[in-house]
Protein backbone atom coordinates (compact mmCIF):
# COMPACT_ATOMS: atom_id res chain seq x y z
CA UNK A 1 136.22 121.72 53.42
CA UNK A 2 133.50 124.60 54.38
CA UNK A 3 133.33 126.18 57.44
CA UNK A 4 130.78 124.21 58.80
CA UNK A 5 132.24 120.91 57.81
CA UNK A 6 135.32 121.88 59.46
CA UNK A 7 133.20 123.05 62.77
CA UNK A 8 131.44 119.78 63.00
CA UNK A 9 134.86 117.62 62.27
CA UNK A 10 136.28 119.63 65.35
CA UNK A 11 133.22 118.74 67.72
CA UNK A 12 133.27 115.78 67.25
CA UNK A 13 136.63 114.76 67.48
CA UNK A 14 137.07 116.27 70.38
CA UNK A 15 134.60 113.85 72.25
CA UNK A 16 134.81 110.86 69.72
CA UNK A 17 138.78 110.67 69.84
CA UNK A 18 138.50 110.33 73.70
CA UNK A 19 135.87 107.66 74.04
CA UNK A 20 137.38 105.48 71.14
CA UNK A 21 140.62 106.02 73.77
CA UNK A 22 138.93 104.68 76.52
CA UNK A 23 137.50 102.13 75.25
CA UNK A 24 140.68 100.73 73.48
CA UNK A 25 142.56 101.47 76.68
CA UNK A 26 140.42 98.92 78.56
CA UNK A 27 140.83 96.64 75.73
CA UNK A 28 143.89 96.41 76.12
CA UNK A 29 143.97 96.14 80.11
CA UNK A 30 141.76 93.11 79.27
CA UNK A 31 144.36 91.45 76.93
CA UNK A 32 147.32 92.41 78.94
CA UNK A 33 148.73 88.48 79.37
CA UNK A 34 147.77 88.05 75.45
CA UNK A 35 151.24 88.94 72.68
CA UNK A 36 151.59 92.24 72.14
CA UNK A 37 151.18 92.43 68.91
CA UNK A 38 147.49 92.01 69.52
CA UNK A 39 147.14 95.39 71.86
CA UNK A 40 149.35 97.01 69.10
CA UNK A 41 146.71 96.21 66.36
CA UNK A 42 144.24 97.35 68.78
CA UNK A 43 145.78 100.71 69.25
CA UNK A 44 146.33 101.22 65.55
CA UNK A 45 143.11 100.54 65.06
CA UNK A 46 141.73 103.10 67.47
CA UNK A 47 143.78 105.82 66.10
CA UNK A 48 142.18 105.06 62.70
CA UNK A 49 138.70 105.11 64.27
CA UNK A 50 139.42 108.34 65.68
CA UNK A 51 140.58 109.70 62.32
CA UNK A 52 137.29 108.37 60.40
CA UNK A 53 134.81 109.14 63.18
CA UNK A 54 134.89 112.50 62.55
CA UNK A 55 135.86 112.81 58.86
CA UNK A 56 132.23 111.22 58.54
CA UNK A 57 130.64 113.10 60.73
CA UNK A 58 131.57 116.27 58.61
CA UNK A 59 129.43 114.69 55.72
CA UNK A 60 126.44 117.32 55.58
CA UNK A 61 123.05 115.44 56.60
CA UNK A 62 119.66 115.47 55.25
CA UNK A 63 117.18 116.42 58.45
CA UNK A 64 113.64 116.60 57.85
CA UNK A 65 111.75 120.16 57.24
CA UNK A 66 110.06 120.07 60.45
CA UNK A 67 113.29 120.36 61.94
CA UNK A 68 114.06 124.00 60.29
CA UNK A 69 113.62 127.23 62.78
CA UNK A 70 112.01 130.05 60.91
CA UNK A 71 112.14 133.50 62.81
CA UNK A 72 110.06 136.06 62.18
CA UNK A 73 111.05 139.86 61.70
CA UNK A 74 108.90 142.57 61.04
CA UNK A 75 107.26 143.45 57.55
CA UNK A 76 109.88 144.73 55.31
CA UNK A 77 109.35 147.81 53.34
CA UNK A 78 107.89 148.34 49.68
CA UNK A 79 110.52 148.62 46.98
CA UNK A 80 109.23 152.57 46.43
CA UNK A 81 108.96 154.71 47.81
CA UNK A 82 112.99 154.67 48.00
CA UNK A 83 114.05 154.14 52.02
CA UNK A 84 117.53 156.17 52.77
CA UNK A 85 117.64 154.38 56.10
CA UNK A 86 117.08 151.20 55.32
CA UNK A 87 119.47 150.98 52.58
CA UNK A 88 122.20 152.17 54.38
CA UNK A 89 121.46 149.28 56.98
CA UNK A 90 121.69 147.24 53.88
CA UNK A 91 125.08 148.81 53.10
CA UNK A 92 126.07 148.01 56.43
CA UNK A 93 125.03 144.78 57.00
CA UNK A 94 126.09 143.46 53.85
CA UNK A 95 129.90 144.46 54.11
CA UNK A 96 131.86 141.27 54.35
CA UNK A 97 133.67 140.88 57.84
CA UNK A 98 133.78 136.82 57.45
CA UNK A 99 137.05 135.82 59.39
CA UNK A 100 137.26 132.28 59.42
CA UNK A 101 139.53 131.46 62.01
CA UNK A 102 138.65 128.14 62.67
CA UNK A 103 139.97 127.56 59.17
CA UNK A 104 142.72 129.43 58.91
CA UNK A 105 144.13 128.12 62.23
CA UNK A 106 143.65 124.65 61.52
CA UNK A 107 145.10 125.16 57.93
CA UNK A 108 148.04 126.60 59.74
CA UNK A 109 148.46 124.03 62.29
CA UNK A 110 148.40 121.32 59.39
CA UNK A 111 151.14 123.48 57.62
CA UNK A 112 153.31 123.34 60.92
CA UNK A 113 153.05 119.72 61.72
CA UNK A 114 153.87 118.94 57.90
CA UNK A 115 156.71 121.17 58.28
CA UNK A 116 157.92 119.47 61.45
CA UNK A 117 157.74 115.90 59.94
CA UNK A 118 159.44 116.96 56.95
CA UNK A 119 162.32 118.54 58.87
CA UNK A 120 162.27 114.77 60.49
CA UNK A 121 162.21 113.00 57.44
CA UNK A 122 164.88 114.97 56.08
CA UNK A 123 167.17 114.40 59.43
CA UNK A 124 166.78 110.61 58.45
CA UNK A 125 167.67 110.52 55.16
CA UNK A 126 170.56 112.68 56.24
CA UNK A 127 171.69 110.24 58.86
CA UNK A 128 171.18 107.49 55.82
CA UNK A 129 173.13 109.15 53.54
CA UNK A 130 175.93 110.06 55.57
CA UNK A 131 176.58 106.23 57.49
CA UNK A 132 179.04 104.49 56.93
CA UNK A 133 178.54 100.73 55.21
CA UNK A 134 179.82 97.79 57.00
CA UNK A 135 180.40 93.93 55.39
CA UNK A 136 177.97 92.56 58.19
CA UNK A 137 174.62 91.63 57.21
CA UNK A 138 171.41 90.99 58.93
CA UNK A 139 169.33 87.85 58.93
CA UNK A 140 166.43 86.60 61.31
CA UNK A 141 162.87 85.97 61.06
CA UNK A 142 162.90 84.93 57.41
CA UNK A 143 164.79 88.57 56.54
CA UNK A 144 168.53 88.47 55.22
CA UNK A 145 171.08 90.68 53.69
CA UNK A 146 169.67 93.76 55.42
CA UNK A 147 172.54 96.30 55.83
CA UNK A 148 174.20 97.46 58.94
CA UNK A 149 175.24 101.00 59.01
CA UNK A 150 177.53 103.37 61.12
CA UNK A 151 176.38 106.65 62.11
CA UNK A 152 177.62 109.29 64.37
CA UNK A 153 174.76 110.70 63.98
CA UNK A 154 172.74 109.00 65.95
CA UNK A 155 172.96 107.83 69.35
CA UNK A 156 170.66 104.53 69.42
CA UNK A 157 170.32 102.02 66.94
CA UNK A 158 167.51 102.93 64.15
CA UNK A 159 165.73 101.55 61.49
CA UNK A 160 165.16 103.32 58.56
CA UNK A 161 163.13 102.09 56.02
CA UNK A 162 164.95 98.39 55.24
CA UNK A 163 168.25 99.24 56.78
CA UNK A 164 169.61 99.54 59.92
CA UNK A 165 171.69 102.06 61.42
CA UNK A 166 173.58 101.60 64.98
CA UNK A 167 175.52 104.53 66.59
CA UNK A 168 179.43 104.38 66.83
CA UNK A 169 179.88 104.29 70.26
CA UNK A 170 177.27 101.37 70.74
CA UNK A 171 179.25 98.87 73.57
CA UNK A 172 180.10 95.41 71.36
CA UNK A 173 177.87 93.18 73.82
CA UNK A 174 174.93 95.01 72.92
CA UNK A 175 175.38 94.81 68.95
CA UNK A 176 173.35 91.51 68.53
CA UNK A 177 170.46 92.41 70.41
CA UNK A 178 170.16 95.75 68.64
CA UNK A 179 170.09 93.91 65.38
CA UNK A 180 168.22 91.48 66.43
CA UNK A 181 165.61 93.98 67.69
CA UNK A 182 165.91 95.77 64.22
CA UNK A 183 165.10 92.85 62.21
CA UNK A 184 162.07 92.26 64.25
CA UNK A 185 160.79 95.83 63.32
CA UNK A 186 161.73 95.30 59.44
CA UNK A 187 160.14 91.51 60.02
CA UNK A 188 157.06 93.19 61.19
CA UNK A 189 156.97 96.44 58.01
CA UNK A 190 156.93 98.80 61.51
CA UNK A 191 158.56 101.48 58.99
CA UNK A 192 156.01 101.57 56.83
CA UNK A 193 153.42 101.16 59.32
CA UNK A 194 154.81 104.31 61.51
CA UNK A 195 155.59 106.47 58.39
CA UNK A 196 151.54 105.73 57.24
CA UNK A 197 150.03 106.36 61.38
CA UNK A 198 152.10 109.37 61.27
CA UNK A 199 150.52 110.92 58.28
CA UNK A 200 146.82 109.57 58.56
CA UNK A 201 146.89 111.35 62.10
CA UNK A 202 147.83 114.54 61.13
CA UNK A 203 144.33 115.52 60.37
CA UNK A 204 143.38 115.36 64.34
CA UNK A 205 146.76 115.74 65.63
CA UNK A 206 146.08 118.56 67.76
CA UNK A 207 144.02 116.13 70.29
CA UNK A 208 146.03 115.22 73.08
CA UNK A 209 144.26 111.66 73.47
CA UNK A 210 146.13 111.40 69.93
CA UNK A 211 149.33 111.93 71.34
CA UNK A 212 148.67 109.54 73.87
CA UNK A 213 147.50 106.41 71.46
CA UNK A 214 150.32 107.14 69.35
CA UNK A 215 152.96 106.54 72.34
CA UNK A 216 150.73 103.38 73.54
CA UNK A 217 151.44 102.54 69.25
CA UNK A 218 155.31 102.79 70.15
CA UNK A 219 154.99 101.14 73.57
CA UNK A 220 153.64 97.81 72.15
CA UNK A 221 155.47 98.15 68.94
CA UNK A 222 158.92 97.87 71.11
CA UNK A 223 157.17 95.29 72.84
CA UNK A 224 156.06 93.17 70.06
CA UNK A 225 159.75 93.24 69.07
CA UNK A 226 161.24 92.33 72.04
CA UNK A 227 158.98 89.17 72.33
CA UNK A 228 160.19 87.99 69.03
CA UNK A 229 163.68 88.08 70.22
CA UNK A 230 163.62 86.92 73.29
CA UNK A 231 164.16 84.12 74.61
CA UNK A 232 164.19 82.94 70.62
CA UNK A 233 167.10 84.56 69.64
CA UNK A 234 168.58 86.18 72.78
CA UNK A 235 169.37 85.48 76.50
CA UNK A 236 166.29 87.76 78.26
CA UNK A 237 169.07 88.33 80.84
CA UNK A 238 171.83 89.76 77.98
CA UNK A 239 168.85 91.19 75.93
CA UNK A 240 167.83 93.57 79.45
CA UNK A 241 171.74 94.49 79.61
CA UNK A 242 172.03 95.32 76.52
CA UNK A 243 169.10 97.53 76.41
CA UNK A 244 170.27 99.54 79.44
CA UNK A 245 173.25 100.11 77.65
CA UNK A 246 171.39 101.28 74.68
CA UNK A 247 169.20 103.76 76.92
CA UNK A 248 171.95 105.02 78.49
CA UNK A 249 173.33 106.14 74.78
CA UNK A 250 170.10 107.33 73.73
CA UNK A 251 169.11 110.91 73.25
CA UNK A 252 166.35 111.36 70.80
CA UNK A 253 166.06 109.54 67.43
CA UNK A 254 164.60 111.41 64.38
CA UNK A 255 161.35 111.04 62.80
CA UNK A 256 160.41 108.28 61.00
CA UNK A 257 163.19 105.92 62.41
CA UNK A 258 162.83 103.22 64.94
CA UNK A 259 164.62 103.08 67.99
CA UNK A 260 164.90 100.52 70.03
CA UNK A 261 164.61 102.71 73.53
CA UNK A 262 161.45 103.22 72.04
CA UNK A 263 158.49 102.81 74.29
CA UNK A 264 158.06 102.81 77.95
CA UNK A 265 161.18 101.40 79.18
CA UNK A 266 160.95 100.58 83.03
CA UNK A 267 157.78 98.08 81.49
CA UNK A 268 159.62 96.66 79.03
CA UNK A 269 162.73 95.67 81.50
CA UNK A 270 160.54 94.24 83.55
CA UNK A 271 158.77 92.38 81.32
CA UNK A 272 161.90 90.79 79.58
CA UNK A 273 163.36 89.80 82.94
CA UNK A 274 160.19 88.46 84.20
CA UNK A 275 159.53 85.98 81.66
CA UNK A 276 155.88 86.28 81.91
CA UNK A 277 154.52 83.55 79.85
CA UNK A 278 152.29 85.13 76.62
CA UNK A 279 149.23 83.51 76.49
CA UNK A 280 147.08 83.05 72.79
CA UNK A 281 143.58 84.53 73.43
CA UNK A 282 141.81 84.91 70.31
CA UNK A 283 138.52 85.13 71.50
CA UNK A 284 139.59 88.31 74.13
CA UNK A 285 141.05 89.47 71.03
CA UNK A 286 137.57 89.26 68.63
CA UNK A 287 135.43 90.61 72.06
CA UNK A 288 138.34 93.56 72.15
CA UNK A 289 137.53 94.12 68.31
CA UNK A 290 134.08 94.06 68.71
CA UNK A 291 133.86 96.43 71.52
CA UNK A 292 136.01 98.65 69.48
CA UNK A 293 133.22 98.53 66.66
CA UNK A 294 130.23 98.82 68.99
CA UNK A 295 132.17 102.39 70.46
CA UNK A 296 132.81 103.58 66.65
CA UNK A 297 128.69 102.64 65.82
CA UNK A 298 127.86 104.57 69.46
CA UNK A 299 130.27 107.79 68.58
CA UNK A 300 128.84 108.00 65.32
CA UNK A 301 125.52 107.65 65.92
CA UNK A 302 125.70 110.40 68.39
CA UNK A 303 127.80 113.13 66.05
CA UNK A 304 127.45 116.45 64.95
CA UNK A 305 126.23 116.90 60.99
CA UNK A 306 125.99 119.78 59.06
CA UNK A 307 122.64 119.94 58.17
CA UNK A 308 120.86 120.28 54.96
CA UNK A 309 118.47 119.26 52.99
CA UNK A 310 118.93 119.00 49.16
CA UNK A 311 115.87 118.02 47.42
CA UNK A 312 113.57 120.58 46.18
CA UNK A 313 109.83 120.44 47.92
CA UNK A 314 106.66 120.32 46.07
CA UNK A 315 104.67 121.45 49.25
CA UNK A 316 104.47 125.28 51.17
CA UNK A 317 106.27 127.45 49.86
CA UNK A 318 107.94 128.25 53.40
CA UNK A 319 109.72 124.54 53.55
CA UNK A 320 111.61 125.39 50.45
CA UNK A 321 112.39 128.50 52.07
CA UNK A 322 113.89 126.28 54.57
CA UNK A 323 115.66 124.03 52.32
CA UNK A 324 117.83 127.07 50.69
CA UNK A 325 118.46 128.13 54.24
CA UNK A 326 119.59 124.90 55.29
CA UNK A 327 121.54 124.66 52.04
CA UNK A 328 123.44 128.22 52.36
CA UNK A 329 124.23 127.60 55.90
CA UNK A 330 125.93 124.13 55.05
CA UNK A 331 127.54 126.21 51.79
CA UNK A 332 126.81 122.79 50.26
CA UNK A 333 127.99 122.59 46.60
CA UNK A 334 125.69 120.23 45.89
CA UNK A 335 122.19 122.66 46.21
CA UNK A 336 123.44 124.87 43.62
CA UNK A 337 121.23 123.14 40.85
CA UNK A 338 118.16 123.58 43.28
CA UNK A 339 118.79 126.88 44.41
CA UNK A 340 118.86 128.16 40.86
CA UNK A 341 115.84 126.44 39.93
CA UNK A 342 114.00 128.58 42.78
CA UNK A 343 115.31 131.74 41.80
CA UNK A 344 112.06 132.90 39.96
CA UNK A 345 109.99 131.38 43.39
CA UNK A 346 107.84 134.48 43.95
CA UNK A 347 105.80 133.15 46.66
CA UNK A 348 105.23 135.33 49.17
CA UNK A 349 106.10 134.12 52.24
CA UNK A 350 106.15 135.27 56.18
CA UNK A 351 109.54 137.13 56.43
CA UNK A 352 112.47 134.48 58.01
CA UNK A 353 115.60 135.57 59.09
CA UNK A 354 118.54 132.50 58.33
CA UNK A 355 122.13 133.83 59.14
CA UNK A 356 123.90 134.94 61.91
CA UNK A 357 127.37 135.55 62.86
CA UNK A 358 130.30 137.26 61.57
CA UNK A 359 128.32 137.38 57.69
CA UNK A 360 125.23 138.86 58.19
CA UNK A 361 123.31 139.69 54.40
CA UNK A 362 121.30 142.51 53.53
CA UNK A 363 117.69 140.70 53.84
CA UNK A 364 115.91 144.02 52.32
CA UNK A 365 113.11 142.11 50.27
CA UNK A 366 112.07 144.10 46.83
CA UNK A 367 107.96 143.43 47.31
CA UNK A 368 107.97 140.16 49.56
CA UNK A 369 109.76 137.59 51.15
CA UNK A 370 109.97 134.49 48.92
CA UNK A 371 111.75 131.09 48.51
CA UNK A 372 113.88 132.79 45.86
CA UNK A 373 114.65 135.47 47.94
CA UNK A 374 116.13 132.91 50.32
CA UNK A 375 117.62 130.55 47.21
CA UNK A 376 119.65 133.98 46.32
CA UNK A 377 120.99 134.11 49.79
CA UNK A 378 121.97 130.74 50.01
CA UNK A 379 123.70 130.91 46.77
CA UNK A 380 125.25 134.16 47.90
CA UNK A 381 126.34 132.12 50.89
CA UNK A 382 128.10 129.57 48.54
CA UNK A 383 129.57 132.41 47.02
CA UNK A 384 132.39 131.37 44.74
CA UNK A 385 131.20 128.31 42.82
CA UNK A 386 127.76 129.80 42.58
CA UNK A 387 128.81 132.95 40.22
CA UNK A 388 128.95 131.65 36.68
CA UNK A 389 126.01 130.15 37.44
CA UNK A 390 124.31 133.45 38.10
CA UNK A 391 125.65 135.71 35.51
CA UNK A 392 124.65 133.17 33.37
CA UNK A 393 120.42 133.64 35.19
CA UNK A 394 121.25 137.23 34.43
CA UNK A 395 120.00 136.62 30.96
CA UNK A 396 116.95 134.33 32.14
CA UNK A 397 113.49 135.38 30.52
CA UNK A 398 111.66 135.63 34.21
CA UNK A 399 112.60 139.35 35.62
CA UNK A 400 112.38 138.03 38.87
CA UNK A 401 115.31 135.05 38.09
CA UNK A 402 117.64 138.41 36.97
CA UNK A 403 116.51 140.19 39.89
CA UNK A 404 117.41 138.01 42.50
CA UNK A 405 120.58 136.77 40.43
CA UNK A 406 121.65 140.51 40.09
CA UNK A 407 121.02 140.69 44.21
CA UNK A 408 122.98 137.23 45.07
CA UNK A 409 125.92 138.28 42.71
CA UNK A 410 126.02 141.61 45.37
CA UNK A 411 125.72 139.57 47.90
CA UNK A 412 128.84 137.03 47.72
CA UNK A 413 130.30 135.61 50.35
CA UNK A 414 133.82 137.02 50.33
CA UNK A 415 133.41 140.55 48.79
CA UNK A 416 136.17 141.75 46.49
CA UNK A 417 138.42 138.38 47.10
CA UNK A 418 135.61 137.14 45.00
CA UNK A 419 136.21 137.68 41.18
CA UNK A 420 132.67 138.44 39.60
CA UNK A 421 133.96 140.50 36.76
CA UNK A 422 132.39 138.53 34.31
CA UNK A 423 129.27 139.89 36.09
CA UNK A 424 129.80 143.47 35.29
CA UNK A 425 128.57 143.78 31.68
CA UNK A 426 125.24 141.36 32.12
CA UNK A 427 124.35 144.14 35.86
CA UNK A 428 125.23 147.13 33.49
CA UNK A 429 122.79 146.56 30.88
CA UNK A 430 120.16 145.58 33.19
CA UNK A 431 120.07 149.05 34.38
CA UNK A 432 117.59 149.58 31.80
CA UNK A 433 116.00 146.47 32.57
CA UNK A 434 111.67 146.79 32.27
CA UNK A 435 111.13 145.53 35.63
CA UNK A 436 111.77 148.28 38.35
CA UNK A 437 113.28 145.78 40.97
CA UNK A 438 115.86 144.20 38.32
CA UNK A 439 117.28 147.44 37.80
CA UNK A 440 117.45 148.28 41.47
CA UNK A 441 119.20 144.64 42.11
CA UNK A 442 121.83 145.33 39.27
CA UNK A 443 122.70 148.84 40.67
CA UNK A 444 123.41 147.36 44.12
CA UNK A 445 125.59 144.68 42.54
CA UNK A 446 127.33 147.28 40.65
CA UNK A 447 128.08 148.48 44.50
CA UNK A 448 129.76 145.98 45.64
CA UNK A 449 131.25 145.60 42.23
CA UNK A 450 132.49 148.70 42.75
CA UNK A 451 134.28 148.69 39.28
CA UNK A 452 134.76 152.33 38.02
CA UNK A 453 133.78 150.95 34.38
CA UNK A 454 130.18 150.97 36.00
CA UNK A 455 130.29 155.01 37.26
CA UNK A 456 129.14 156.19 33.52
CA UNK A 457 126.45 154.16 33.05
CA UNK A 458 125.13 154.76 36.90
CA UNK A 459 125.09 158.56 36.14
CA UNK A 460 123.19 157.68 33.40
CA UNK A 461 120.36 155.20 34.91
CA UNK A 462 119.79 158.54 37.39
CA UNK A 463 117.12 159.83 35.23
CA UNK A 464 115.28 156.30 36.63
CA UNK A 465 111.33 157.45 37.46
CA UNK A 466 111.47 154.39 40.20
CA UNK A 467 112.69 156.04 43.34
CA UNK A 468 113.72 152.76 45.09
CA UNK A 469 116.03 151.98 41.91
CA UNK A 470 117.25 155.35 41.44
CA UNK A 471 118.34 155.64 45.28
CA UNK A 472 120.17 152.31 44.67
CA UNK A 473 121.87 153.98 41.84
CA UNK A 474 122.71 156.60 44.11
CA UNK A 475 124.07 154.43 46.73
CA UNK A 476 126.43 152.53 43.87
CA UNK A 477 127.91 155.56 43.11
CA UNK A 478 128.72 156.22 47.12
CA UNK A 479 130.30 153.05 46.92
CA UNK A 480 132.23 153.64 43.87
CA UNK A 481 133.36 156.89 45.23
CA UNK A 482 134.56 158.36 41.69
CA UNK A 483 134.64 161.62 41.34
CA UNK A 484 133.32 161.91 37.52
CA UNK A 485 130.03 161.82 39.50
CA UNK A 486 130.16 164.69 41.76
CA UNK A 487 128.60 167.09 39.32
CA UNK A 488 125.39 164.71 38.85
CA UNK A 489 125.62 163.90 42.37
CA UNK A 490 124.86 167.71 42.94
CA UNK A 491 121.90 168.06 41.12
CA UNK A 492 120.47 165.18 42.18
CA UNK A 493 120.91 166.39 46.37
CA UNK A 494 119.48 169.75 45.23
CA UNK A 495 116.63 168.89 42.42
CA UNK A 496 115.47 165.28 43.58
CA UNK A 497 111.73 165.17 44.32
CA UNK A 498 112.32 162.75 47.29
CA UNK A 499 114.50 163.66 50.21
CA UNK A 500 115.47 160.02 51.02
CA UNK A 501 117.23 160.23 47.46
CA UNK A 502 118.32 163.57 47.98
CA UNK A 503 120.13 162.36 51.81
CA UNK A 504 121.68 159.42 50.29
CA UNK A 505 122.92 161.68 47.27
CA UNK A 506 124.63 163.57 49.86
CA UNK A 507 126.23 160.87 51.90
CA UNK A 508 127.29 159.80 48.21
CA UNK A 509 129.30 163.25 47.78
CA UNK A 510 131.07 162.67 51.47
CA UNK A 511 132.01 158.99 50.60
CA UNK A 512 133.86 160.49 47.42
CA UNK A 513 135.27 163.49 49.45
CA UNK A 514 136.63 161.17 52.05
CA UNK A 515 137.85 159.06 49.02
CA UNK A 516 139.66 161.97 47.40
């Protein structure tokens, strides 16, 4: 997932989750004389909604061009005469300081709630594997031969997957309501419908409306249960004693189980003892569905996208500027194909500026803004998957296509946790490329190469007559910082006809002194 799909998936589900609450919650107000199974499947299915709501609203989405901000910035500079300044604001903007929290703190909180259910799972099977087998079997609502286990381990009876575990200390009038209760939950596949809520919700567990739906899951889960044993199977009146006695046992029961002092239990006393009469209400139940559906249409229709657009424009050249913006912002995979097929897009444009934040590119044009300019940035934005892609545009017939590849490859999102080796031959040799801007593009992705492979054949593309691509040359080898080009460095801050060269030949010597 890219940043930005992660950033929109966040928004949103921190609004969505809550309304898709709210509106189940009343749902279920409105069926609260109706079985509770019925507010169960209606909780169930708001935690699902509230999963998917914003798992779809981190699908990027086409918006139309006239949508697109375009800010100007002043007139760049020529490509020559060579600019000290300016390239070293090129050398500092386009140092890669992308931290992406949001990422790495939601990939950590995944880690630690998979961890914790694991360690839950594995108490379980522990607790399995260690009780004791008895001869009794269980048998009600068309289930039989379900085995009862003995655990010390546990202080309440459980169910774990299709067996049934009930603590040793468990008082012996309170034995056939516990299994009874069990043998509701394995009736009713709660096991596998627990173990499959737990794991779809991890993705927006760190909501606390999330939390909350999950316990209204476990409230009317217990419920459900309860109603299909008594009166049918068991006194209310023995079936209330018995679960006081089981509360009064209880501690905590490990993931994954069920207990049966599951649930809000002051409610479910009450209930039992009550003998409120449960009343069939299908159509509450379809309006309560419905309702649900209407909320999911509303949430959605309201969410965050990423936005891009992905289809190549035949009309001004500045909208397809727009388009690889919109496409390197979103990082979306799915532009690369169009963003290499505007590489050689010379048009000259009115200069746009695209990023901002914590990865700010070098936008130092070589004679104009263009569309390609900006398809080179996006691509650089994509970083990764975009590479062999470009080395392979390296080669391309059109010296603007290499130039702008050679500039994007520089540019990569992700700096030297990027591998672009394979790039390192194709930039060398187009040091002594014919076009004056391809060279200068391959020596400043040889800088952030900074492969000391590339240091001999640097020294050599010195003797360039274009100042702008023999300062960027010069600035390679400050980045490179090896010392086999201190001698030539030298020369070049002593002899060089211009003293933009000859300054940035000198802050070349101080990055390999400081180096050294």
């Amino acid at each position: 997932m890219s940043s930005a799909a992660l950033t929109a998936f966040v928004i949103n589900a921190l609004w969505q989750i809550p309304a898709v609450a709210i509106v189940a919650a009343l749902c279920a107000r409105a069926m609260r004389r109706a079985p509770t199974r019925q507010q169960y499947l209606i909780w169930l299915a708001a935690v699902l909604i509230g999963l998917l709501l914003p798992v779809w609203s981190a699908i990027p989405r086409r918006v139309p061009l006239s949508q697109t901000v375009v800010k100007a910035v002043h007139a760049p500079a020529k490509s020559s005469p060579f600019n000290f300044d300016a390239m070293l604001a090129v050398r500092r903007s386009s140092r890669d300081d992308s931290r992406p929290w949001l990422l790495l703190a939601y990939s950590a909180f995944l880690a630690w709630r998979v961890a914790a259910l694991a360690r839950g799972w594995l108490r379980a099977r522990r607790i399995l594997a260690g009780a004791v087998r008895t001869d009794r079997r269980g048998a009600a609502f068309g289930v039989s031969n379900v085995p009862i286990l003995i655990s010390p381990e546990t202080s309440t009876p459980i169910t774990i997957s299709s067996s049934i575990v009930l603590p040793t200390d468990l008082p012996p009038d309170a034995v056939d309501a516990a299994i009874a209760h069990e043998l509701a939950h394995i009736r009713r596949g709660d096991f596998a419908a627990n173990l499959a809520i737990e794991i779809a919700s991890l993705p927006i567990a760190f909501h606390p409306a999330v939390a909350w739906m999950k316990r209204r899951i476990a409230q009317t889960r217990e419920l459900a249960c309860d109603e299909m044993v008594t009166p049918a199977l068991i006194d209310p009146i023995a079936y209330a004693r018995a679960l006081v006695d089981v509360a009064a046992l209880a501690t905590s029961a490990p993931s994954y189980s069920l207990a049966m002092d599951g649930g809000d239990f002051e409610q479910r006393v009450r209930r039992i003892i009550s003998g409120a009469p449960v009343r069939h209400r299908r159509l509450i139940g379809i309006a309560a569905a419905l309702a649900l559906g209407l909320a999911a249409a509303g949430a959605a229709s309201l969410a965050v996208h990423p936005e891009i657009a992905v289809t190549l424009s035949a009309g001004r050249a500045s909208d397809r500027a727009n388009e690889a913006c919109d496409a390197g912002r979103a990082r979306n995979e799915a532009a690369i194909p169009m963003l290499l097929s505007m590489l050689g897009d010379d048009t000259k444009i009115e200069a746009m500026v695209c990023y901002a934040g914590l990865w700010t590119p070098a936008l130092h044009t070589f004679d104009h803004p263009s569309p390609g300019e900006q398809a080179a940035l996006a691509l650089a934005s994509i970083s990764k998957p975009s590479i062999p892609y470009l080395v392979d545009a390296l080669n391309h017939r059109d010296a603007v296509v290499r130039r702008n590849a050679a500039w994007a490859i520089g540019e990569a999102r992700g700096g030297h946790r990027i591998d672009r080796r394979t790039a390192l031959l194709p930039l060398i040799g187009l040091l002594h490329d014919n076009d004056p801007t391809v060279r200068r593009a391959a020596a400043f992705g040889l800088s952030e190469l900074k492969s000391r492979e590339a240091v001999e054949p640097l020294i050599a593309a010195l003797s360039d007559p274009d100042p702008a691509a023999r300062g960027a040359v010069v600035m390679a080898l400050g980045e490179i910082a090896d010392a086999r080009a201190t001698v030539t460095l030298h020369a070049v801050a002593e002899t060089d006809g211009d003293s933009a060269i000859q300054r940035a030949a000198r802050w070349a010597l101080r990055e390999i002194e400081d180096k050294q």
